[in-house]
Structure formats: C-alpha cells, structure tokens
Protein backbone atom coordinates (compact mmCIF):
# COMPACT_ATOMS: atom_id res chain seq x y z
CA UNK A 1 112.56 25.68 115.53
CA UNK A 2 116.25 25.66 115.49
CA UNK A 3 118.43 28.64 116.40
CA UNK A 4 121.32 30.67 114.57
CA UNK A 5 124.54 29.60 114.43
CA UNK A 6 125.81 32.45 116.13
CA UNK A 7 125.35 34.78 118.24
CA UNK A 8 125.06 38.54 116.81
CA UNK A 9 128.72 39.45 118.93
CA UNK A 10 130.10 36.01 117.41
CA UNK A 11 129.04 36.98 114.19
CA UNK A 12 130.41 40.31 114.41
CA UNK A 13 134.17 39.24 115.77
CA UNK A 14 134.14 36.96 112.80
CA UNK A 15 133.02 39.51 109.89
CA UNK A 16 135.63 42.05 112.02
CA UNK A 17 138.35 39.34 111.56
CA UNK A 18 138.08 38.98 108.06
CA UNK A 19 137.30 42.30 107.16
CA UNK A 20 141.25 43.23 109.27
CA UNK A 21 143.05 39.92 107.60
CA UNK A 22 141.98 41.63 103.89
CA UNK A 23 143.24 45.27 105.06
CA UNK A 24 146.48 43.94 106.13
CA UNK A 25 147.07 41.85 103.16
CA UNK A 26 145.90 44.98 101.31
CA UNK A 27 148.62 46.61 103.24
CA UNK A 28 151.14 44.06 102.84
CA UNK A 29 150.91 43.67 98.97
CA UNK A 30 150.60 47.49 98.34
CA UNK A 31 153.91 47.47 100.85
CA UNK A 32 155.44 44.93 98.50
CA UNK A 33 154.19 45.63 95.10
CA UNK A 34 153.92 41.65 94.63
CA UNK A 35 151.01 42.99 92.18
CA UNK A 36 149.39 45.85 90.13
CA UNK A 37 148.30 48.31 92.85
CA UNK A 38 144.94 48.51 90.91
CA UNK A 39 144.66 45.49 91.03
CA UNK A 40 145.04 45.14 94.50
CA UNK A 41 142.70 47.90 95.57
CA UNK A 42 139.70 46.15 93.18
CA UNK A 43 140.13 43.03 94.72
CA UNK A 44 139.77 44.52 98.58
CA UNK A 45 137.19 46.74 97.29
CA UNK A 46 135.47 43.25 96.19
CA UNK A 47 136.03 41.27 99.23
CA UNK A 48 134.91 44.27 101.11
CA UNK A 49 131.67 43.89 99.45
CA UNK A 50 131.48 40.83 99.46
CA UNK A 51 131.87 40.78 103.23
CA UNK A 52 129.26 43.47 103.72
CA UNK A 53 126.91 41.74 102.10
CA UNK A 54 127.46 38.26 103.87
CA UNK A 55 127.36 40.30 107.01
CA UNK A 56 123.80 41.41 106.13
CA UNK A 57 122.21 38.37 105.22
CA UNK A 58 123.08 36.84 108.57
CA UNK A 59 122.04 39.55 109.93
CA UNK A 60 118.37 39.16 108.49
CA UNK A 61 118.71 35.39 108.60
CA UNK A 62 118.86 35.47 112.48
CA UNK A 63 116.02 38.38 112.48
CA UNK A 64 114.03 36.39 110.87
CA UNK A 65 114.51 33.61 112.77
CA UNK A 66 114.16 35.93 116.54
CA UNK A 67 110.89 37.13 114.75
CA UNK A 68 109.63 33.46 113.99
CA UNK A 69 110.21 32.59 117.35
CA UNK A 70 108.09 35.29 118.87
CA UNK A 71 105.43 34.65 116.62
CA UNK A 72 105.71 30.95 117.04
CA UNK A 73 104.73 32.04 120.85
CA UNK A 74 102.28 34.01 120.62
CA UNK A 75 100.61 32.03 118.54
CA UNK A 76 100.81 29.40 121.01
CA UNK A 77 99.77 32.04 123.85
CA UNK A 78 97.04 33.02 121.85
CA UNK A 79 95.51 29.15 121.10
CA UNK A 80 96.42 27.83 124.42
CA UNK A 81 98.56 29.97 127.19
CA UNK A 82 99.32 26.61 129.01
CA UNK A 83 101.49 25.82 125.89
CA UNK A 84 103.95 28.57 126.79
CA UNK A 85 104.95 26.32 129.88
CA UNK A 86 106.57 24.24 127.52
CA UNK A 87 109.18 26.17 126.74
CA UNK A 88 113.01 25.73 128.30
CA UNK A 89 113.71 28.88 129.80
CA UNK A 90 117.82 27.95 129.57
CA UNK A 91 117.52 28.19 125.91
CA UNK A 92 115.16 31.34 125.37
CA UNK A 93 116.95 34.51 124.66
CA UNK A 94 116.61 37.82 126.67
CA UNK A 95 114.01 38.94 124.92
CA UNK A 96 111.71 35.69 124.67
CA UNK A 97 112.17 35.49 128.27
CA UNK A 98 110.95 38.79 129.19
CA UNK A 99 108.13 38.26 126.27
CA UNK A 100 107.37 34.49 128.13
CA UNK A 101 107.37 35.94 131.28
CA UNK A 102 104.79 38.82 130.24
CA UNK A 103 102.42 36.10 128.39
CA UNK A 104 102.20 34.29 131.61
CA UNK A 105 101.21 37.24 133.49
CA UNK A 106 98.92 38.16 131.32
CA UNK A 107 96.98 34.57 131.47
CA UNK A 108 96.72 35.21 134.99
CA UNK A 109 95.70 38.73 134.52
CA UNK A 110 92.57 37.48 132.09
CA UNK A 111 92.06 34.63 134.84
CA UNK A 112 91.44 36.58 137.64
CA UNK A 113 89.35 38.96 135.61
CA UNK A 114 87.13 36.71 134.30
CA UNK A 115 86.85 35.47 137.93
CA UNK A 116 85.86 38.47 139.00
CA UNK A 117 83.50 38.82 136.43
CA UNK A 118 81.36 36.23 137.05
CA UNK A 119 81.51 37.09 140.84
CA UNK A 120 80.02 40.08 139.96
CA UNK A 121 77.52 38.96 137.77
CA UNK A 122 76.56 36.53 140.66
CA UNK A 123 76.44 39.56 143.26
CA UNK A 124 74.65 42.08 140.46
CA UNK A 125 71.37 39.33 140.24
CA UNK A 126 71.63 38.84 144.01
CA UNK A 127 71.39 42.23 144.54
CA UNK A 128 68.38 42.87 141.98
CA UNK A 129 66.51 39.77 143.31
CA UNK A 130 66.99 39.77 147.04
CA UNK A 131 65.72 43.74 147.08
CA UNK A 132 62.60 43.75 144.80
CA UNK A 133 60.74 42.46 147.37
CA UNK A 134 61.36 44.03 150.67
CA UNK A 135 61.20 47.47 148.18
CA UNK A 136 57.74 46.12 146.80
CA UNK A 137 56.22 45.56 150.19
CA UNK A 138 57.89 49.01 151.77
CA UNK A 139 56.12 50.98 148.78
CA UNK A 140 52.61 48.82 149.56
CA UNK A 141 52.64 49.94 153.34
CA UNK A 142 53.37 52.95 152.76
CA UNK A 143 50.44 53.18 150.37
CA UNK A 144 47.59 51.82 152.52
CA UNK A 145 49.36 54.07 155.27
CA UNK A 146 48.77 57.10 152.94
CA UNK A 147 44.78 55.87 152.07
CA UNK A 148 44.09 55.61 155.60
CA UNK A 149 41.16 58.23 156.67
CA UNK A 150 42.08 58.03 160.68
CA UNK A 151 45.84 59.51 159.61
CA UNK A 152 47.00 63.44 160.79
CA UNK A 153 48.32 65.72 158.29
CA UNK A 154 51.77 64.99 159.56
CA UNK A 155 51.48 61.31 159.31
CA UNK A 156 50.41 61.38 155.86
CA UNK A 157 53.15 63.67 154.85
CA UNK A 158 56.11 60.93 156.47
CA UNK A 159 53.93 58.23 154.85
CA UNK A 160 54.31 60.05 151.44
CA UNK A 161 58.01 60.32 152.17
CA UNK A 162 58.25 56.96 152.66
CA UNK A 163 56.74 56.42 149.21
CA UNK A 164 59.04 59.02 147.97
CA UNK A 165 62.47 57.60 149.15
CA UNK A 166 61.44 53.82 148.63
CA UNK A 167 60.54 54.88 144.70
CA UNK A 168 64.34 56.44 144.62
CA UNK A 169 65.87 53.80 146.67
CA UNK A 170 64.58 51.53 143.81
CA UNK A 171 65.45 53.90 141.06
CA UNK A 172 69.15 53.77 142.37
CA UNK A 173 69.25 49.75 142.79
CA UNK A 174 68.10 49.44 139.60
CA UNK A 175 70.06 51.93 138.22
CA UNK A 176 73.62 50.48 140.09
CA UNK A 177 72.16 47.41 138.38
CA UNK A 178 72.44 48.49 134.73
CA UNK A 179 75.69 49.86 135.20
CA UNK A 180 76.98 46.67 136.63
CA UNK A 181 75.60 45.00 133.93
CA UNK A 182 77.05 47.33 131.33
CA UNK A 183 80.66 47.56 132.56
CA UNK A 184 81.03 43.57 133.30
CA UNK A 185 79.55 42.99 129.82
CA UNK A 186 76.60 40.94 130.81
CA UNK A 187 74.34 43.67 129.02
CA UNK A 188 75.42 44.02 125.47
CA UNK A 189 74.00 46.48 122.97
CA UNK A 190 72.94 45.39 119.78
CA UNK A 191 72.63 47.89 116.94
CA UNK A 192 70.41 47.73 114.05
CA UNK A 193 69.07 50.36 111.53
CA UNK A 194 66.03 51.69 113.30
CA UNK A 195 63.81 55.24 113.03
CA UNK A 196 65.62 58.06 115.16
CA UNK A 197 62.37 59.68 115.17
CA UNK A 198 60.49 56.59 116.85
CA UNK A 199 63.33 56.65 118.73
CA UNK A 200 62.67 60.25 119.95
CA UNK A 201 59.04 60.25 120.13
CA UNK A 202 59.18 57.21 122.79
CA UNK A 203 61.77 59.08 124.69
CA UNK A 204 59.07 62.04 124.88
CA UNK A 205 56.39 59.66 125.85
CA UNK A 206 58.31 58.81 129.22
CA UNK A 207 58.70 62.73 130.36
CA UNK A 208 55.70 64.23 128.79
CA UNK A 209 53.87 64.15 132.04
CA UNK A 210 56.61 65.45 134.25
CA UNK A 211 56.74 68.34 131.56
CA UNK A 212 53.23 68.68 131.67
CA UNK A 213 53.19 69.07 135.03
CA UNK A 214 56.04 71.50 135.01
CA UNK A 215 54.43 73.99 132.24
CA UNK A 216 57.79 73.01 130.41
CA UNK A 217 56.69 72.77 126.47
CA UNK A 218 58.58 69.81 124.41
CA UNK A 219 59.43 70.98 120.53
CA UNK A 220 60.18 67.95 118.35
CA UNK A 221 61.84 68.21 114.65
CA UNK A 222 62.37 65.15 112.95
CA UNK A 223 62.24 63.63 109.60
CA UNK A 224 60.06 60.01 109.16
CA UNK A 225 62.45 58.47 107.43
CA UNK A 226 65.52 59.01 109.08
CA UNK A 227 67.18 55.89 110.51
CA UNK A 228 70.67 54.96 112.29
CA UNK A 229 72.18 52.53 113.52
CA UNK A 230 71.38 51.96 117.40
CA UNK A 231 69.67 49.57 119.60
CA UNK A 232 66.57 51.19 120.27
CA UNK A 233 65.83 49.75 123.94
CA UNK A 234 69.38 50.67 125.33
CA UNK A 235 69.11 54.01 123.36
CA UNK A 236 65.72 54.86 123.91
CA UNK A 237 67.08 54.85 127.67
CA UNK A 238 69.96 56.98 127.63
CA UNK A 239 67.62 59.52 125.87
CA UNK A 240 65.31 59.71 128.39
CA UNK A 241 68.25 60.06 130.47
CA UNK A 242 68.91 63.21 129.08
CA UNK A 243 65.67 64.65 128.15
CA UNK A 244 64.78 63.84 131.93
CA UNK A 245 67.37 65.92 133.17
CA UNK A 246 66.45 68.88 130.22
CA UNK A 247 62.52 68.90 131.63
CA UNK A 248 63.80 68.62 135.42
CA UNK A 249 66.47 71.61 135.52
CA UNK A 250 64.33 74.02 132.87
CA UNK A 251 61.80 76.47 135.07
CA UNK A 252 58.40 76.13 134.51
CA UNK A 253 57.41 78.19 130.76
CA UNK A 254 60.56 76.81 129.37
CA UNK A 255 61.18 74.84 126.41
CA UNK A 256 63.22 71.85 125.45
CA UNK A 257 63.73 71.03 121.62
CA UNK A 258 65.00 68.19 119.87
CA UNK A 259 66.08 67.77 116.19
CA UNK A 260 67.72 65.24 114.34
CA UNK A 261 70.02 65.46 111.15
CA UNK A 262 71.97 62.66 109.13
CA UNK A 263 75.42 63.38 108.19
CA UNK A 264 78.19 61.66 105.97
CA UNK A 265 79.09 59.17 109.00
CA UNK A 266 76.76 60.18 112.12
CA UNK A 267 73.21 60.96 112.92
CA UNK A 268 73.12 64.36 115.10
CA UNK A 269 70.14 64.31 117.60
CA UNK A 270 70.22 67.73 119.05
CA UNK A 271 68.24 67.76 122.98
CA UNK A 272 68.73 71.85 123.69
CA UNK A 273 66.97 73.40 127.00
CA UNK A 274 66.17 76.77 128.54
CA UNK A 275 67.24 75.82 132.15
CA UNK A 276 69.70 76.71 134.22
CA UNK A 277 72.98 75.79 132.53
CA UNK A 278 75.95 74.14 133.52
CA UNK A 279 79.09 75.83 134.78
CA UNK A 280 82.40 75.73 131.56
CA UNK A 281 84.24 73.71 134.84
CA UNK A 282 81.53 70.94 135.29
CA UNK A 283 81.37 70.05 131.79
CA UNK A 284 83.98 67.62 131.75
CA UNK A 285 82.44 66.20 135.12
CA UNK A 286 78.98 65.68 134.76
CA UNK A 287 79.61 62.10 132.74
CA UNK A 288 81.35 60.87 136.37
CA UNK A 289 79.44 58.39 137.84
CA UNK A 290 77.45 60.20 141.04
CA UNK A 291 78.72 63.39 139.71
CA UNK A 292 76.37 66.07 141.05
CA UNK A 293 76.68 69.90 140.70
CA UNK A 294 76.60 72.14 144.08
CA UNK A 295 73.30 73.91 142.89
CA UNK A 296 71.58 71.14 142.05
CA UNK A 297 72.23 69.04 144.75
CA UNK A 298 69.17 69.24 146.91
CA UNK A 299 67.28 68.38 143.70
CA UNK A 300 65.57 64.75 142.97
CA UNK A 301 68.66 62.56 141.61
CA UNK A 302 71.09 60.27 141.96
CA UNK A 303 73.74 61.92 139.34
CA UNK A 304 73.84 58.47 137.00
CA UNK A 305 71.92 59.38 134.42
CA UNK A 306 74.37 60.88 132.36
CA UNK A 307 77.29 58.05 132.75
CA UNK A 308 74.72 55.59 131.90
CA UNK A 309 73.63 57.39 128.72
CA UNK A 310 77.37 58.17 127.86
CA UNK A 311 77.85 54.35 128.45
CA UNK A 312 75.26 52.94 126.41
CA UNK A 313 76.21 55.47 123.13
CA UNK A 314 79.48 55.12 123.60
CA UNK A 315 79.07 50.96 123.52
CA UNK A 316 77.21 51.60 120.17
CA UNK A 317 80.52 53.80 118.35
CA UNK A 318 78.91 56.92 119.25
CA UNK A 319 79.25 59.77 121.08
CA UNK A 320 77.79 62.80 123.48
CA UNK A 321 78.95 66.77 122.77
CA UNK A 322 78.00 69.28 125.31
CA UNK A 323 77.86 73.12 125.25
CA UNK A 324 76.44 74.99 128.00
CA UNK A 325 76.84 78.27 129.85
CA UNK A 326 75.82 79.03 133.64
CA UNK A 327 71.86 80.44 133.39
CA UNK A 328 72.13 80.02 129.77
CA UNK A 329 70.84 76.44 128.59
CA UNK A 330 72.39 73.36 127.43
CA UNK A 331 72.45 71.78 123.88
CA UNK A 332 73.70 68.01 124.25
CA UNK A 333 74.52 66.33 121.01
CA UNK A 334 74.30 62.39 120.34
CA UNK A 335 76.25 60.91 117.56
CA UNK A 336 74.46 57.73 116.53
CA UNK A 337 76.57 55.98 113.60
CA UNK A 338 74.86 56.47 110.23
CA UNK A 339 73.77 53.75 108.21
C-alpha cells in the first residue's frame, strides 16, 4: 500500500505558506488599491476556503490511508501472525511500530499459553489416572480392616478414619480435577433446553439420604413444564453443590426449599435454608476457591463447592445471587438463561 505524500507537519507548512502569501497580497492590494476593495476581500475570502477545504481532504486522505494500514495488519496478524515479520520497520510510522511491536507480543503471549495449556491438560489426566488406584486399594484395606472380628474398638475407629479421609482425599482430587478441566477449557459446557424441574429433582436424589439422616426436610416447588437453557450434567452438579452445602450447615428439624420461576430473560431457581447463615463480610468470599468460613471450619469440606458451581453457571451466561444473615438462613439464586 503506498504512503502519503506528506507528512502531516509538511502538509501543514505548506497550507500555512499559502494561506500567509494570500494575506499579504490581501494586504498589499488593499495597501495599493490596484482593485475594488470588495473585490479583493471576496477573492481572499475564496482562496481562504478554498484552502481550508484542500487542507481537509488531505487530511482525511492520509487518515484513511494510516487507518488502511492498520487494518491491512491486523488482518494479516489475525490470518497468520508470522506475516507481520514481513514488514520493514524503517518505513512503519510511530504508531504501526508500537501496534507491530504489540501484535508480536501478543503471538507469543497466545504461544506460551496454549503451551501451557496442554501441559496442564497432560498433568490434570496424570494426576486423575496415576491416583485412582493407590486411592482404590487404600479404601479396600481399610474396609476388610474395618470387617475384621479380631479388631479393638480403637482399631476399628482409625480403620474407619482411614475410610473417612481416603473418601475426601478422593473427593478433593477429583474435585481439583474438574476445576482444572474447567479453567483450561478441556471441559466445555454445552447448553440445551432441558426441564429445570428434572434438573432439580436429580439434584435432590444425590442429598436425600444425607438429609434423611440429618432429620433436615427437602420442600420442592416446581412447574413440569418449565425448561431453560443449561447443560444438565454440568448443572445438575453445581446444584448439588449447593443443596449439599444447604442440608450440611441446616440443624437437624430444618428445612431447605427450592422453587423455580421463568422470567423475561432468566430462569430463577431459588435453594433457601434454615441453617446457620453466612456473615454480610463472607458473602463476597465464599465463591474463592478453598474459601472456608472460621465457624465452619472443623466441618466435612474442602470449600470448592461453591467456585465450581459459580464456574459451571457462569460458563453457561448465568449467574449466582446470595442473601444471607449470620443465624438467619441463606437463599442462593441461580440464573439459568431462558429459552
């Protein structure tokens, strides 16, 4: 693409040369009288226009041509940032240097990432594969340990621990797993126009026993035929996420309830518990990955719950409200996009 004539300064000396030679034959001939003053000022008037105006249309002319340029690049950038190399520095401007020099950084920027992306991903399936075993045979042992007749009282109860922390360790491998997964993109969601209350009724199904066991009673108000747009394993997941953590912080002869409404853009599912609350300063926190609160921290949990579920609705163009108050419940709202 060729370049301007001139430079803007050049072009300005020039326009500023002209524009003085007119004033001082202005001057000269109003000094002289060599014509009708009227005259006179009409035809500076006209050349002063007509001056203006040619000033302008260079003016866009080598806009234009600066803009052309920088798309001409980043087109270029875009297709192929190896083309960018082509370039000759000695004849770029300022700016198409600086805008070269930030195109090449950013190829190396999405270079290295994707390096490190599928480094992770690597790591992420070693991780999962290598430990499924040595978990699988720790939870076995400690089984037969805990089935053995010959064993004391305090043997069985470190062989139950055993159990106990070997089930978590898993939970949290698996767990760090997902959220690998998620954030390197190797887990993508896929929404589809599905039945919220399917949707809700499955995430019931996974903590009906721990309710059950708990005395906590589980309320459920949904409509059929209400549908929005989510992928149901992903979501069904960060549901139970929440609902889990509703059944494990309400005392026993509480109640968690969940309702579902469609709205002009959003379906509203509505998870509200008796429990204990959440202080107005953790709210903002409790999304943090490994985010646990002070009271709660002796209690079963590895405080990823909540990021994952945030995660996974967020992925999806939703959304998670909370409003809670210390010893006074929490309502947690999902926004699932409407159909």
């Amino acid at each position: 693409m060729k370049r301007a004539g001139f430079s803007l300064t050049g072009i300005y000396g020039l326009f500023s040369a002209a524009f003085l030679t007119a004033s001082l034959a202005l001057g000269a001939g109003w000094y002289y009288q060599s014509a009708s003053r009227t005259l006179l000022l009409a035809l500076y008037l006209a050349l002063v226009l007509l001056l203006a105006a040619a000033f302008l249309w260079q003016i866009r002319r080598m806009v234009a041509s600066t803009i052309d340029r920088i798309d001409e690049m980043l087109d270029n950038a875009i297709a192929n940032p190896t083309a960018v190399l082509s370039y000759d520095e000695a004849r770029l401007s300022q700016l198409e240097n600086r805008l070269y020099r930030l195109l090449t950084v950013s190829s190396a920027s999405a270079a290295s990432i994707a390096g490190d992306r599928n480094r992770i991903q690597t790591l992420v399936a070693d991780i999962s594969h290598q430990t499924k075993t040595p978990l699988a045979n720790i939870l076995l042992y400690a089984q037969l340990l805990e089935e053995r007749a010959d064993l004391s009282d305090d043997s069985l109860k470190l062989a139950r621990q055993i159990t106990f922390q070997s089930e978590k360790l898993g939970f949290l491998i698996q767990a760090l797993v997902k959220i690998s997964r998620l954030e390197t993109g190797i887990i993508r969601v896929a929404p589809q126009p599905a039945s919220v209350g399917a949707l809700l009724q499955h995430g019931i199904d996974g903590i009906a026993g721990k309710a059950r066991e708990k005395g906590v009673e589980i309320r459920l108000s949904c409509s059929e035929e209400l549908q929005a747009l989510f992928d149901p394993k992903w979501t069904e997941e960060a549901i139970g996420n929440i609902l889990d953590n509703a059944v494990k912080y309400t005392p026993g002869g509480g109640i968690v309830s969940i309702s579902a409404a469609a709205y002009e853009m959003f379906t509203r599912i509505d998870i509200t518990d008796t429990g204990i609350g959440i202080d107005e300063q953790e709210i903002n926190r409790i999304f943090q990955r490994f985010y646990r609160s002070s009271r709660v921290a002796q209690d079963e949990g590895g405080g990823i719950g909540l990021y994952l579920a945030r995660e996974i609705i967020s992925l999806q163009g939703g959304y998670i409200k909370v409003k809670s108050k210390s010893l006074d419940g929490s309502l947690f709202s999902v926004f699932l996009p409407h159909l």
